[in-house]
Protein backbone atom coordinates (compact mmCIF):
# COMPACT_ATOMS: atom_id res chain seq x y z
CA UNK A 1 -9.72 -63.20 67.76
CA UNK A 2 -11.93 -63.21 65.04
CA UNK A 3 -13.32 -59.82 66.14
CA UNK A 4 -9.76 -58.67 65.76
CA UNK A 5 -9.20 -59.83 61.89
CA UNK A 6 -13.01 -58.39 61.19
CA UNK A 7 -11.56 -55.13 62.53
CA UNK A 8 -8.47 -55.92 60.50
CA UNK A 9 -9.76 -56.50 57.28
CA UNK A 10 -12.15 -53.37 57.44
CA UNK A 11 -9.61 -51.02 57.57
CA UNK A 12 -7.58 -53.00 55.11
CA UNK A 13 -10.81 -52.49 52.85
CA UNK A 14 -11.38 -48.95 53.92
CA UNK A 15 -7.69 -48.27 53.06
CA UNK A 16 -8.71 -49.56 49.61
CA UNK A 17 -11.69 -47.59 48.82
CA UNK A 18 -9.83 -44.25 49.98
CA UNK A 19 -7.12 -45.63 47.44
CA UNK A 20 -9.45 -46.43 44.61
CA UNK A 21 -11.00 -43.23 44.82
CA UNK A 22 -8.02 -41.15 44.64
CA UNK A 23 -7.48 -43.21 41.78
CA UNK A 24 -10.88 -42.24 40.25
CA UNK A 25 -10.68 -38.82 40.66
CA UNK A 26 -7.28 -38.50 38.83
CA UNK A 27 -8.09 -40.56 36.34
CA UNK A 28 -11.09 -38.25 35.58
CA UNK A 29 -9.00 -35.27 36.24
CA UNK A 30 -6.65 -36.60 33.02
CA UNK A 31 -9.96 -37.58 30.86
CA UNK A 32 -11.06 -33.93 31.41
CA UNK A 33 -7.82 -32.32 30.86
CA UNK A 34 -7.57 -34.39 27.66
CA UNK A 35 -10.76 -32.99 26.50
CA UNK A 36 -10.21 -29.43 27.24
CA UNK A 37 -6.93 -29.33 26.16
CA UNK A 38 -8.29 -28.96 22.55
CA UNK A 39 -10.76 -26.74 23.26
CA UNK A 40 -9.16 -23.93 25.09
CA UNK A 41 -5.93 -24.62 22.16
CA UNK A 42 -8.57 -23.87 19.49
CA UNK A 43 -10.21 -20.77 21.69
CA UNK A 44 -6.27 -19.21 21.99
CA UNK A 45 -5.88 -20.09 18.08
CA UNK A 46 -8.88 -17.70 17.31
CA UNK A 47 -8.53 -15.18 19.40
CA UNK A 48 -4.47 -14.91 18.59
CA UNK A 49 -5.01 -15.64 14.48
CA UNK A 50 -7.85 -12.86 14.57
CA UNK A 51 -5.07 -10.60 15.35
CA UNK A 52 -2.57 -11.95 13.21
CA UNK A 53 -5.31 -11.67 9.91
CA UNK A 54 -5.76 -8.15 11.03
CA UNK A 55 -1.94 -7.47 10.96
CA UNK A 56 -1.74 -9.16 7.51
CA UNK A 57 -4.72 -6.99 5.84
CA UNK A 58 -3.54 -3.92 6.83
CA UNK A 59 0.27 -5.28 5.56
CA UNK A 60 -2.00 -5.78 2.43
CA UNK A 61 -3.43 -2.41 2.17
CA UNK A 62 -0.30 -1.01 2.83
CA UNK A 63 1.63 -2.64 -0.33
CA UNK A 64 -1.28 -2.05 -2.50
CA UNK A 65 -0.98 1.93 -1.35
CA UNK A 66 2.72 1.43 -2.45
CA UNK A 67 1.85 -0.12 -5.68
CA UNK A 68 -0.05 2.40 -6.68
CA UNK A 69 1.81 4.92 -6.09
CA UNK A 70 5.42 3.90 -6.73
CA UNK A 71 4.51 1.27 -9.46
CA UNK A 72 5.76 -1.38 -7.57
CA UNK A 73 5.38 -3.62 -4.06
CA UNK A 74 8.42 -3.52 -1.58
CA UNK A 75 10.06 -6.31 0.34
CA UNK A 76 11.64 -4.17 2.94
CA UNK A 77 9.88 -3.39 6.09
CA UNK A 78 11.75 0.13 6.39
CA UNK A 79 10.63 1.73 3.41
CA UNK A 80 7.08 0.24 4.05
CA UNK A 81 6.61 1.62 7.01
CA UNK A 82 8.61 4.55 6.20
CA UNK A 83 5.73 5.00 3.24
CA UNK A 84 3.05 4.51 5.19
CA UNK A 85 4.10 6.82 7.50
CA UNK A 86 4.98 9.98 4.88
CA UNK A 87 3.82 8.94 1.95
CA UNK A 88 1.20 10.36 -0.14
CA UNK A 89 -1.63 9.35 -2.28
CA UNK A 90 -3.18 11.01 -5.66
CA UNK A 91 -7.14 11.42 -5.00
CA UNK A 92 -9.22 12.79 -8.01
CA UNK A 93 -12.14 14.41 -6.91
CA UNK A 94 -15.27 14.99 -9.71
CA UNK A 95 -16.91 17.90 -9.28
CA UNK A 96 -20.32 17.79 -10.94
CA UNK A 97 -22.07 14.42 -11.88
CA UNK A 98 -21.16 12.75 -15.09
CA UNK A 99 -24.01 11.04 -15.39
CA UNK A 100 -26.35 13.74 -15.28
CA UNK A 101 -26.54 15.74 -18.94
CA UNK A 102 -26.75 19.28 -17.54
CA UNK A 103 -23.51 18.59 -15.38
CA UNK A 104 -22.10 17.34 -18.20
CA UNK A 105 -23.12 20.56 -20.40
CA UNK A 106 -22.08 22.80 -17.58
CA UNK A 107 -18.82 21.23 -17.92
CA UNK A 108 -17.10 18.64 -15.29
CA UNK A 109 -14.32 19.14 -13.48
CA UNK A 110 -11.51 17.40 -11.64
CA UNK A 111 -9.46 18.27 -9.16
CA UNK A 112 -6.52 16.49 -7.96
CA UNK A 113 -5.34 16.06 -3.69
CA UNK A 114 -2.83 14.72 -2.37
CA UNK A 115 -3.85 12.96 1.02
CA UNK A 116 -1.46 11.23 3.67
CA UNK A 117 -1.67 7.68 3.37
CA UNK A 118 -1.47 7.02 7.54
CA UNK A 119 -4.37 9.89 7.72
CA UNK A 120 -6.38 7.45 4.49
CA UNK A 121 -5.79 4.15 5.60
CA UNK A 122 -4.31 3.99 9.55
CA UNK A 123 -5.60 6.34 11.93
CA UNK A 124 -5.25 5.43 14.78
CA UNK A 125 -2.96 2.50 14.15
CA UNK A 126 0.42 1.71 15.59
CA UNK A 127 2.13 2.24 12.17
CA UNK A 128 5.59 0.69 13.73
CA UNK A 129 4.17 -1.80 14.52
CA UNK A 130 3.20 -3.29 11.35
CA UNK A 131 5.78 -6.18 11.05
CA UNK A 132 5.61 -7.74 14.24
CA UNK A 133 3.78 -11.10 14.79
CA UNK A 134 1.28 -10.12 17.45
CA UNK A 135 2.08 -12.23 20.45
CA UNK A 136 5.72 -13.00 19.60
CA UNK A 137 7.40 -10.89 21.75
CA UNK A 138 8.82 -8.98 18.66
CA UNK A 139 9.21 -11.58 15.33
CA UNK A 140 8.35 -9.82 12.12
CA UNK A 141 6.77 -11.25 9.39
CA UNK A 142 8.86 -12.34 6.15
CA UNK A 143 8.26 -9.81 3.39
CA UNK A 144 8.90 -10.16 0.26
CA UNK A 145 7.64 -8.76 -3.43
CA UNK A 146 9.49 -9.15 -6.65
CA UNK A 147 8.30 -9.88 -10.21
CA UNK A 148 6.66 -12.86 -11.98
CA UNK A 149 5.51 -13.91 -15.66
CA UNK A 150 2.50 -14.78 -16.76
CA UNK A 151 1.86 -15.56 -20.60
CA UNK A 152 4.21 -12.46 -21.86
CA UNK A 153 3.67 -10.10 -19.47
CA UNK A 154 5.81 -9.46 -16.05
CA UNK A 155 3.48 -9.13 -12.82
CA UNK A 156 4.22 -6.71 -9.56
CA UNK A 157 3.90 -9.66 -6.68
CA UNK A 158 4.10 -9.56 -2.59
CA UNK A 159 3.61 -12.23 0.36
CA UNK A 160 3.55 -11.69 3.85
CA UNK A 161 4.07 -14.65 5.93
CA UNK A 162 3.73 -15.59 9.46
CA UNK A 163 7.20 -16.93 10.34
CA UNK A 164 5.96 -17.90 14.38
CA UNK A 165 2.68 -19.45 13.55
CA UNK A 166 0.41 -20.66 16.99
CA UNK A 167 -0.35 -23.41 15.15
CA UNK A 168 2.75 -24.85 12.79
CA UNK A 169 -0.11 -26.65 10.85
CA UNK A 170 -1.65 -23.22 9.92
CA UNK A 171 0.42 -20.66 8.86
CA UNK A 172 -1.21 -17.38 7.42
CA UNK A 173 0.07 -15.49 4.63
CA UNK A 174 -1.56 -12.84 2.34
CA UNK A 175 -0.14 -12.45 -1.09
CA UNK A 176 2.00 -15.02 -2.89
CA UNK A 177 5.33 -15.06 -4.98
CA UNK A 178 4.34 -17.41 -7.34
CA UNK A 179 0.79 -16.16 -8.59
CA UNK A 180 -1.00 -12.93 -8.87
CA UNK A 181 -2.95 -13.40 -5.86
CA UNK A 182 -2.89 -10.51 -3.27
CA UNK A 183 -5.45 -12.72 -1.05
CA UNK A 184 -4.76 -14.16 2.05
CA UNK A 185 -5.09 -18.09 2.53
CA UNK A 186 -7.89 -17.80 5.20
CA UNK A 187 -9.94 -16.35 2.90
């Protein structure tokens, strides 16, 4: 009889270990999980707001471009990209040095070229696809430029701003409405 409740109570107690160590292993499944969760979100967060910064400095580059040549930034994604695409910049190229004296006796001239702005600033790049959010499956970026004061005298403003951030605590802009600042808030 008492061979029979030994028996018993051994598998009762191997039942238990089998059960406690299932229980170990996914409670140390969770405390990794919990752990990497972070890690691999911050990872993703680099590698996806890497591309999102590059987006925004050439959207930054782009306005400038339109600044200076139309006197003024744009808040409308079709005539942006329609600029980039066929518009033109004003180069002035010196010819002769006017530092040196004997270039300057010899007289210095300047010539004046027109150059394509996708050709100056975007070869290579996917011009259309300048407002989309990378990895959004297709949101654009809010756009907007307008005017400002500051003491008496009226300022040309932008901002660019992610509207599908990765991380809603983060979200990256370049420009701003309120201030003549064309830099972006990562930097």
């Amino acid at each position: 009889m008492q061979t029979a409740e030994r028996h018993s109570s051994m598998k009762i107690l191997n039942i238990l270990k089998i059960a406690l160590f299932l229980v170990i292993v996914v409670l140390a499944y969770f405390l990794v999980e919990t752990i990497a969760e972070p890690i691999r979100f911050e990872k993703e967060k680099a590698v996806r707001y890497a591309q999102v910064i590059e987006r925004l400095k050439m959207i930054r580059t782009a306005e400038i471009a339109h600044r200076d040549v139309n006197g003024t930034f744009t808040g409308d994604w079709n005539e942006l990209v329609d600029f980039v695409k066929n518009g033109q910049l004003q180069v002035v190229k010196v010819i002769g040095n006017p530092d040196d004296s004997l270039d300057v006796i010899a007289g210095i001239t300047y010539d004046t070229l027109m150059v394509s702005v996708a050709d100056s600033f975007f070869r290579n790049y996917p011009i259309d696809s300048l407002s989309y959010i990378p990895f959004t499956a297709g949101k654009q970026f809010s756009l907007q430029a307008g005017q400002i004061t500051k003491g008496n005298i009226k300022v040309n403003v932008f901002q660019a701003e992610d509207t599908s951030p990765f991380d809603p605590r983060k979200v990256l802009r370049v420009g701003s409405m309120s201030d003549a600042n064309l830099s972006g808030n990562w930097e």
